[in-house]
C-alpha atoms as a PDB file:
ATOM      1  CA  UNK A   1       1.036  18.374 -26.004  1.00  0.00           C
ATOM      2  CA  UNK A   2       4.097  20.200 -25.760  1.00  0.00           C
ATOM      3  CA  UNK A   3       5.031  20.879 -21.995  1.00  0.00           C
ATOM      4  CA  UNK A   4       6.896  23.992 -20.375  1.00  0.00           C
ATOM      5  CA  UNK A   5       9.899  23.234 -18.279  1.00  0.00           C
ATOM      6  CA  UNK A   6       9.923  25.930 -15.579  1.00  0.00           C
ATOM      7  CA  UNK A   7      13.481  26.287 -14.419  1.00  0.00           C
ATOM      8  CA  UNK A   8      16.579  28.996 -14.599  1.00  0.00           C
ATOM      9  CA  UNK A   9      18.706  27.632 -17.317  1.00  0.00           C
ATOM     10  CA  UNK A  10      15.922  26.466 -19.463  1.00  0.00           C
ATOM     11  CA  UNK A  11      14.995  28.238 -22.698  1.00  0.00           C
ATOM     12  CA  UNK A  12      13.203  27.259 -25.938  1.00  0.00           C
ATOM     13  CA  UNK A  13      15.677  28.346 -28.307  1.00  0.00           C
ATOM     14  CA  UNK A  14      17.877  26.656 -29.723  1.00  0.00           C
ATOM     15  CA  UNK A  15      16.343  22.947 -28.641  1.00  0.00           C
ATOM     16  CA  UNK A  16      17.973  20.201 -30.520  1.00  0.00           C
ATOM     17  CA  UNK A  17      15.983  17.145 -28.855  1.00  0.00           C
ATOM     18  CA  UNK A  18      12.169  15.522 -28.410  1.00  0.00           C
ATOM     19  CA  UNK A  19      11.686  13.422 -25.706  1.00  0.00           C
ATOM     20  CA  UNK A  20       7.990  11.707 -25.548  1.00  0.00           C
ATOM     21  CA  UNK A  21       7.939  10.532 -21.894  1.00  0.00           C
ATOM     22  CA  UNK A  22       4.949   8.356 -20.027  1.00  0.00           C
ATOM     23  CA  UNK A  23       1.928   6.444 -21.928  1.00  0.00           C
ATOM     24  CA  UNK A  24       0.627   9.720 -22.628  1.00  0.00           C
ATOM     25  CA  UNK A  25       3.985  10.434 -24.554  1.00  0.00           C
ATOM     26  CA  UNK A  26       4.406  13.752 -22.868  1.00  0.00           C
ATOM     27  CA  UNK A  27       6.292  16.262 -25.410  1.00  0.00           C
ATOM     28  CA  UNK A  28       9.539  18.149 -24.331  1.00  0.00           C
ATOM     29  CA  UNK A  29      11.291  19.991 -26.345  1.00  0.00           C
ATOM     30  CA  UNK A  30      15.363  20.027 -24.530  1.00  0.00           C
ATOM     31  CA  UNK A  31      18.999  20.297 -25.251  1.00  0.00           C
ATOM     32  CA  UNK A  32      20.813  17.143 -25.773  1.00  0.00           C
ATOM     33  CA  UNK A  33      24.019  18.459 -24.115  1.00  0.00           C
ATOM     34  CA  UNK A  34      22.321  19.468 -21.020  1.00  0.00           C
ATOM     35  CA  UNK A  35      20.926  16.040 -20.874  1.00  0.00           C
ATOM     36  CA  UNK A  36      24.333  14.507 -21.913  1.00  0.00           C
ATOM     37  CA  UNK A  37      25.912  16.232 -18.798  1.00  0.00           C
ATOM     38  CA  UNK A  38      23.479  14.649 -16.244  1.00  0.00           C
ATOM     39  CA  UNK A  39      22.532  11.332 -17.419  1.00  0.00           C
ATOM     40  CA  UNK A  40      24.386   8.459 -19.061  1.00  0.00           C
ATOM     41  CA  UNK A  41      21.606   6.956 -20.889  1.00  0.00           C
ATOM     42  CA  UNK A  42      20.981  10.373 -23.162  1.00  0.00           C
ATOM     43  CA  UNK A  43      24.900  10.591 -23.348  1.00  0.00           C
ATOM     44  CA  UNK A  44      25.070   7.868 -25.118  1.00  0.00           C
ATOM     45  CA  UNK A  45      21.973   8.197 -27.082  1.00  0.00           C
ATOM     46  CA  UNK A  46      22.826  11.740 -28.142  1.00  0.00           C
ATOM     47  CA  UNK A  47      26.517  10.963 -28.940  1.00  0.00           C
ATOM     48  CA  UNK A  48      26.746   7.672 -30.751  1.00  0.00           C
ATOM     49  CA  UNK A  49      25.932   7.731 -34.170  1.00  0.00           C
ATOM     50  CA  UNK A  50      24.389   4.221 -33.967  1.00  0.00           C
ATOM     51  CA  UNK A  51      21.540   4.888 -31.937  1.00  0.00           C
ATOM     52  CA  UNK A  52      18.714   6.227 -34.002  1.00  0.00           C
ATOM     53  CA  UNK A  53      17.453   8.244 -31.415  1.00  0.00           C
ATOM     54  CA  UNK A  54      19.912  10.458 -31.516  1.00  0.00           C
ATOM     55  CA  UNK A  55      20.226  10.557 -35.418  1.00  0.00           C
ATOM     56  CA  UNK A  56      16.659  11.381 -35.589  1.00  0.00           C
ATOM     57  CA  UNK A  57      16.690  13.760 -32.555  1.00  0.00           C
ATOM     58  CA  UNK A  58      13.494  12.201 -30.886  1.00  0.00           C
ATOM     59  CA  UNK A  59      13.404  10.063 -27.501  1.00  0.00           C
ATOM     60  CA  UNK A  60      10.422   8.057 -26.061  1.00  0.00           C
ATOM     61  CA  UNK A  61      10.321   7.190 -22.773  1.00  0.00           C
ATOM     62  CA  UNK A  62       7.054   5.525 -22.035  1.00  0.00           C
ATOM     63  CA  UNK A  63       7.983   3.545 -19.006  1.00  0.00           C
ATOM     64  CA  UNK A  64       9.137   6.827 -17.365  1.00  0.00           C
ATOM     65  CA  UNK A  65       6.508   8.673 -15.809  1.00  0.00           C
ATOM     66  CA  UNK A  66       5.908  11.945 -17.355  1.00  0.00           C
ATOM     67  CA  UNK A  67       5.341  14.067 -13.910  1.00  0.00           C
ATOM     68  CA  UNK A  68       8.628  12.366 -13.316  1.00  0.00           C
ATOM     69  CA  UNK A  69      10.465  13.367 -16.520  1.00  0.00           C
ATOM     70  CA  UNK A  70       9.629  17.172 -15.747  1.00  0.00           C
ATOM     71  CA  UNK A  71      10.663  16.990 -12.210  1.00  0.00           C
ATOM     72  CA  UNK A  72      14.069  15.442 -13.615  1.00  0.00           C
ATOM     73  CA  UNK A  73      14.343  18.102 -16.437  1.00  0.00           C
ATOM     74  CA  UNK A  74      13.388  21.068 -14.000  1.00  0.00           C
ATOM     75  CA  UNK A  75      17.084  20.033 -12.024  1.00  0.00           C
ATOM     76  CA  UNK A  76      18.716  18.985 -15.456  1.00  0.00           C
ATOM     77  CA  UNK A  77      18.169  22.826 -16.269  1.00  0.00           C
ATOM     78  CA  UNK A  78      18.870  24.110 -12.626  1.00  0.00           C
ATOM     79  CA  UNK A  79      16.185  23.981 -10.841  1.00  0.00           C
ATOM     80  CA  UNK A  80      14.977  22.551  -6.988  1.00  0.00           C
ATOM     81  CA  UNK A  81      15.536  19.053  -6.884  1.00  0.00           C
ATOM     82  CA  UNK A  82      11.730  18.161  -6.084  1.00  0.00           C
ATOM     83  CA  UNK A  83      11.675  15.392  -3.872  1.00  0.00           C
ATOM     84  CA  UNK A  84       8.679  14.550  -1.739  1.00  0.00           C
ATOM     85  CA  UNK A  85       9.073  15.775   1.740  1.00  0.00           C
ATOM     86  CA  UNK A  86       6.499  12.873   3.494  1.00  0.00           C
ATOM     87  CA  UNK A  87       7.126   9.662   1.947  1.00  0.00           C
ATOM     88  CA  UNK A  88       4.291   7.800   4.259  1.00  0.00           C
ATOM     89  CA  UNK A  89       1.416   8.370   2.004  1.00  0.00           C
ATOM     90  CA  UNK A  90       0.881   6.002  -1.037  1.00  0.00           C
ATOM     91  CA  UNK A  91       1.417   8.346  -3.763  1.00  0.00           C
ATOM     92  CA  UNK A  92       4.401   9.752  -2.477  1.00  0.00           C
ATOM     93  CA  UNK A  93       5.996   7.035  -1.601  1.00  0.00           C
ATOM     94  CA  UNK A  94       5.237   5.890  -5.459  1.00  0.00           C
ATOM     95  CA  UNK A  95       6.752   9.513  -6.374  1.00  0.00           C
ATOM     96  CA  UNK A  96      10.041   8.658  -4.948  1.00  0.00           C
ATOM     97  CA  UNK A  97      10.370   5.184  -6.396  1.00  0.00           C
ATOM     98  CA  UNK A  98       9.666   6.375  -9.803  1.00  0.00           C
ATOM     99  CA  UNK A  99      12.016   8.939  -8.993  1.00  0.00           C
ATOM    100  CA  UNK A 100      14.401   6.221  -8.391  1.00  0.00           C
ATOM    101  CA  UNK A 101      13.809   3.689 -10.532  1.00  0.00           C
ATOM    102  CA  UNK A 102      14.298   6.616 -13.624  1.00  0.00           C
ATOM    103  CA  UNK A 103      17.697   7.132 -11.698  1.00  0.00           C
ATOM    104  CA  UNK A 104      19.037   3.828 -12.583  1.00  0.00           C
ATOM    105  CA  UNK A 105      17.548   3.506 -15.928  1.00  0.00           C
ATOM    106  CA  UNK A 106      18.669   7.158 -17.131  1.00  0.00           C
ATOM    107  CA  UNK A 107      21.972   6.327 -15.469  1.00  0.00           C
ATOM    108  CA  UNK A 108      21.795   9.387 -12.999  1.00  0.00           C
ATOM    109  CA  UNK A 109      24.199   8.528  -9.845  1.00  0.00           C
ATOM    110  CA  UNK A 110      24.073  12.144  -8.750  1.00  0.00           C
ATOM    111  CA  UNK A 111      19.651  11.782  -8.467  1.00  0.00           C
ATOM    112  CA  UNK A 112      20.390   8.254  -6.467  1.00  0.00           C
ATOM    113  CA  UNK A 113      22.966  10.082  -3.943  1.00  0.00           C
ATOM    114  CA  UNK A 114      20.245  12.735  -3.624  1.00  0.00           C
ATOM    115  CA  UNK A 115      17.753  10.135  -2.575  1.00  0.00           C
ATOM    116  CA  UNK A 116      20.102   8.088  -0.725  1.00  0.00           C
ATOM    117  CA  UNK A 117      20.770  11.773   1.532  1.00  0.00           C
ATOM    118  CA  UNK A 118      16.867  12.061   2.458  1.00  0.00           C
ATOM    119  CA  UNK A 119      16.406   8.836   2.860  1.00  0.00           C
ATOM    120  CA  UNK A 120      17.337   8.782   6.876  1.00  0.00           C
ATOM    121  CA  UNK A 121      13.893  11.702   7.374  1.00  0.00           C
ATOM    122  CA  UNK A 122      11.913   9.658   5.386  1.00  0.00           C
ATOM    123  CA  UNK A 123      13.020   6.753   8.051  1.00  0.00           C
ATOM    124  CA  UNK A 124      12.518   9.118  10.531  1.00  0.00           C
ATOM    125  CA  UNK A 125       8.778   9.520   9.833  1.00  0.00           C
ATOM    126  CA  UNK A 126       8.604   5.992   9.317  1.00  0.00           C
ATOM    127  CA  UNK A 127       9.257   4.438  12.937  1.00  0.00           C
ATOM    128  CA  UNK A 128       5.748   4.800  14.767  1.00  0.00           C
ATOM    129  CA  UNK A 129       3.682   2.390  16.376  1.00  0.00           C
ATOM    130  CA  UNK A 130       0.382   0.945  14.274  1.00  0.00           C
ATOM    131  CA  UNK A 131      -2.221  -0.636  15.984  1.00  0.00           C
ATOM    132  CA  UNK A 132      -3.309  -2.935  13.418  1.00  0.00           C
ATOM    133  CA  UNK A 133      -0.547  -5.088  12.888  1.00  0.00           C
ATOM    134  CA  UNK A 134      -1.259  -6.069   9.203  1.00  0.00           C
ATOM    135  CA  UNK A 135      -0.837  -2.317   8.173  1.00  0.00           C
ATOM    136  CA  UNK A 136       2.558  -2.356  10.312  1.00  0.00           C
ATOM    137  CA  UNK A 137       3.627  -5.426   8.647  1.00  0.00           C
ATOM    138  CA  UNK A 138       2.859  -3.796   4.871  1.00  0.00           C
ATOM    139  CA  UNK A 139       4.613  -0.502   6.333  1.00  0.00           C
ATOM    140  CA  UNK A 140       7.991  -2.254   7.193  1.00  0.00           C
ATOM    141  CA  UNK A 141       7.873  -4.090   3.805  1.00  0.00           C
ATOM    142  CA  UNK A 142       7.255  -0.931   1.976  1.00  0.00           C
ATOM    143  CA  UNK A 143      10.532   0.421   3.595  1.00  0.00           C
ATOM    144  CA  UNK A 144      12.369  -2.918   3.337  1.00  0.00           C
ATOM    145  CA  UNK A 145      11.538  -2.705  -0.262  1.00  0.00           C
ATOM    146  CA  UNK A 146      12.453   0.842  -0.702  1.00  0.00           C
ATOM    147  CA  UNK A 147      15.973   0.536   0.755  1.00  0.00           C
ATOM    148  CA  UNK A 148      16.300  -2.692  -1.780  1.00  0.00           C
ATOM    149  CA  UNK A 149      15.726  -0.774  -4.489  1.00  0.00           C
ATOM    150  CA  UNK A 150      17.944   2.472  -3.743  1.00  0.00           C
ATOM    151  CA  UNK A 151      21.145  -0.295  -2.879  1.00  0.00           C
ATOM    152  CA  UNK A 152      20.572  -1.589  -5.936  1.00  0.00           C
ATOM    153  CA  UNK A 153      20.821   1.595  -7.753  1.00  0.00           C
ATOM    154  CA  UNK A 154      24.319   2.173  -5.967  1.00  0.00           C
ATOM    155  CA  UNK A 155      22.996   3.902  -3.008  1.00  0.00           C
ATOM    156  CA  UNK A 156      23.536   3.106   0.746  1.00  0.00           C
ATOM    157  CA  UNK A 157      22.380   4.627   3.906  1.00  0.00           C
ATOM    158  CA  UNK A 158      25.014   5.693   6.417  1.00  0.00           C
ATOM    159  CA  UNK A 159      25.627   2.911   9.503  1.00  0.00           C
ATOM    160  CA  UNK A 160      24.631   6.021  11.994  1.00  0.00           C
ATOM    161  CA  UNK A 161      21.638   6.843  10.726  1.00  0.00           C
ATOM    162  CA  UNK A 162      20.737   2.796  10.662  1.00  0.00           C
ATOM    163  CA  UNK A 163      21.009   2.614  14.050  1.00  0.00           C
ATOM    164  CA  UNK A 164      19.304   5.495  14.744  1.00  0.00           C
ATOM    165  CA  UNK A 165      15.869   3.940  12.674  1.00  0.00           C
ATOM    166  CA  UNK A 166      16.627   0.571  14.497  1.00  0.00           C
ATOM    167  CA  UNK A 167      16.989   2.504  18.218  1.00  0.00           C
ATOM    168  CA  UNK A 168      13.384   4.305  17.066  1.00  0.00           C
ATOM    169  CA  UNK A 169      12.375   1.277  15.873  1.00  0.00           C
ATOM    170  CA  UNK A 170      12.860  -0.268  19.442  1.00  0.00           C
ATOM    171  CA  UNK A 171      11.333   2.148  20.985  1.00  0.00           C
ATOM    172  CA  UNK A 172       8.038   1.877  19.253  1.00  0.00           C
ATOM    173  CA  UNK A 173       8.072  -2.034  19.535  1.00  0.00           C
ATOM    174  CA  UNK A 174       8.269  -2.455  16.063  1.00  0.00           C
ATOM    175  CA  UNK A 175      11.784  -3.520  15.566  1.00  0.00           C
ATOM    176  CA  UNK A 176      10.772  -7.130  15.225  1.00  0.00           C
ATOM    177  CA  UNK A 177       8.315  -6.809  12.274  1.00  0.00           C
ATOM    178  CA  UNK A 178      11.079  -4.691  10.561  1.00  0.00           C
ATOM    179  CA  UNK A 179      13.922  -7.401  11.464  1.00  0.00           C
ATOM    180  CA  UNK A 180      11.404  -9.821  10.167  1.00  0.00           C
ATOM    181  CA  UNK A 181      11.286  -8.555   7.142  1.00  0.00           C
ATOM    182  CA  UNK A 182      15.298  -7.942   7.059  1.00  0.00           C
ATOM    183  CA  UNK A 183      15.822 -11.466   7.073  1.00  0.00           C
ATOM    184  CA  UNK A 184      15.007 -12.434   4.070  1.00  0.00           C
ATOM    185  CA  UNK A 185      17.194 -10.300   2.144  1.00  0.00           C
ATOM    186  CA  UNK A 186      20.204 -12.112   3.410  1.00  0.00           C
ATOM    187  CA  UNK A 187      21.825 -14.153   0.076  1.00  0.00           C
ATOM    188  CA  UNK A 188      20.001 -11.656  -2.163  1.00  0.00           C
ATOM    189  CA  UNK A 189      20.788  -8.125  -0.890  1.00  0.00           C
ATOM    190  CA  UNK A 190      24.126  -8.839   1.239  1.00  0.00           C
ATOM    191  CA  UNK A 191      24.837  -5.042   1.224  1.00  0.00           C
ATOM    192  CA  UNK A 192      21.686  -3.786   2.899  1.00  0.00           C
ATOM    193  CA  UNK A 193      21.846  -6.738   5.136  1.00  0.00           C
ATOM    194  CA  UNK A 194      25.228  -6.453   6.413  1.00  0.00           C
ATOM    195  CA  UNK A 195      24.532  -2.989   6.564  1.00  0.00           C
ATOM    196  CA  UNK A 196      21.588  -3.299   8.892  1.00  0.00           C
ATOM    197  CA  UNK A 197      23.527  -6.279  10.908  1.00  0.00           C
ATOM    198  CA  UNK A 198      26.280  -3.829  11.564  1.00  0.00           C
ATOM    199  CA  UNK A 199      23.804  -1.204  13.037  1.00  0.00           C
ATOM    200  CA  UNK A 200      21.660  -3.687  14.858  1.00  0.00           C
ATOM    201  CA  UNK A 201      24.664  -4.727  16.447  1.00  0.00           C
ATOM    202  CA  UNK A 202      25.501  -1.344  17.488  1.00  0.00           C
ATOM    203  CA  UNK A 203      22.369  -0.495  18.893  1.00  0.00           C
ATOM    204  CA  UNK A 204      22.947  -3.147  22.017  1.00  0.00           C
ATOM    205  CA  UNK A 205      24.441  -1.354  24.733  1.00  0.00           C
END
């Protein structure tokens, strides 16, 4: 099924390019310089001659999530960048790693600097107190994980705002699950870890 892109720039004429995205092999019909512009992965599949895809002007994209693909395509074409706004539910917290993980695979830097800018709200909501400590646990591992993953897309969180998740950390006694989980990223994620050494450090007085 063919789907609508509902954004400024976008129009059907003049479409030069099929992408099939998700299992369902969602249909969009785009522009390949449009896409060229904002992603390095359909730069180089529209440009160079070798890649099939571009000779025979049809993408698939199953591992990218179609709901994904149209949010991405909505921006490509001017549009809101549609990020959620509470990551603490499952399903949006899902939404943004897809959204991130299709960063680095499209080759999108400007998506993973978006994320990397919200990121210190979605910390924000992120810093109360659970009762039951095996959900508090899984919570600080989901955002352990998270930060992982956006570092190793090229994306970092400012030292300030850091130390601001580790002072609200503190204050809802949870800093020691979180630096629990911290620890064993040292020797595999160096950046993230320095990064959170440097504002743990600041935060003692």
């Amino acid at each position: 099924m063919l789907s609508t892109i509902d954004a400024p720039l976008y129009t059907t004429q003049y479409t030069d390019l099929k992408i099939y995205a998700g299992e369902e092999a969602r249909e969009f019909d785009v522009h390949r310089h449009i896409l060229a512009v904002h992603s390095e992965f359909f730069k180089v599949a529209c440009q160079n001659p070798h890649f099939k895809e571009g000779a025979e002007q049809v993408i698939r994209l199953p591992t990218v999530d179609a709901g994904t693909m149209t949010r991405l395509l909505r921006w490509f074409y001017q549009g809101p960048l549609e990020l959620p706004s509470d990551w603490t539910s499952d399903d949006s917290y899902d939404r943004i790693m897809d959204m991130l993980n299709s960063a680095d695979y499209l080759g999108i830097p400007t998506l993973v600097k978006a994320i990397s800018e919200a990121t210190p709200s979605y910390l924000r909501a992120n810093s109360q107190w659970h009762a039951d400590r095996g959900i508090a646990i899984a919570e600080e591992q989901k955002k352990v994980d998270f930060l992982s993953r956006l570092y190793e897309c090229g994306g970092n969180i400012e030292i300030k705002f850091l130390k601001e998740h580790l002072n609200a950390l503190k204050k809802s006694r949870n800093l020691g699950l979180f630096m629990g989980v911290v620890k064993d990223l040292e020797g595999c994620h160096e950046a993230l870890f320095g990064d959170i050494m440097v504002a743990l450090y600041a935060t003692v007085d």
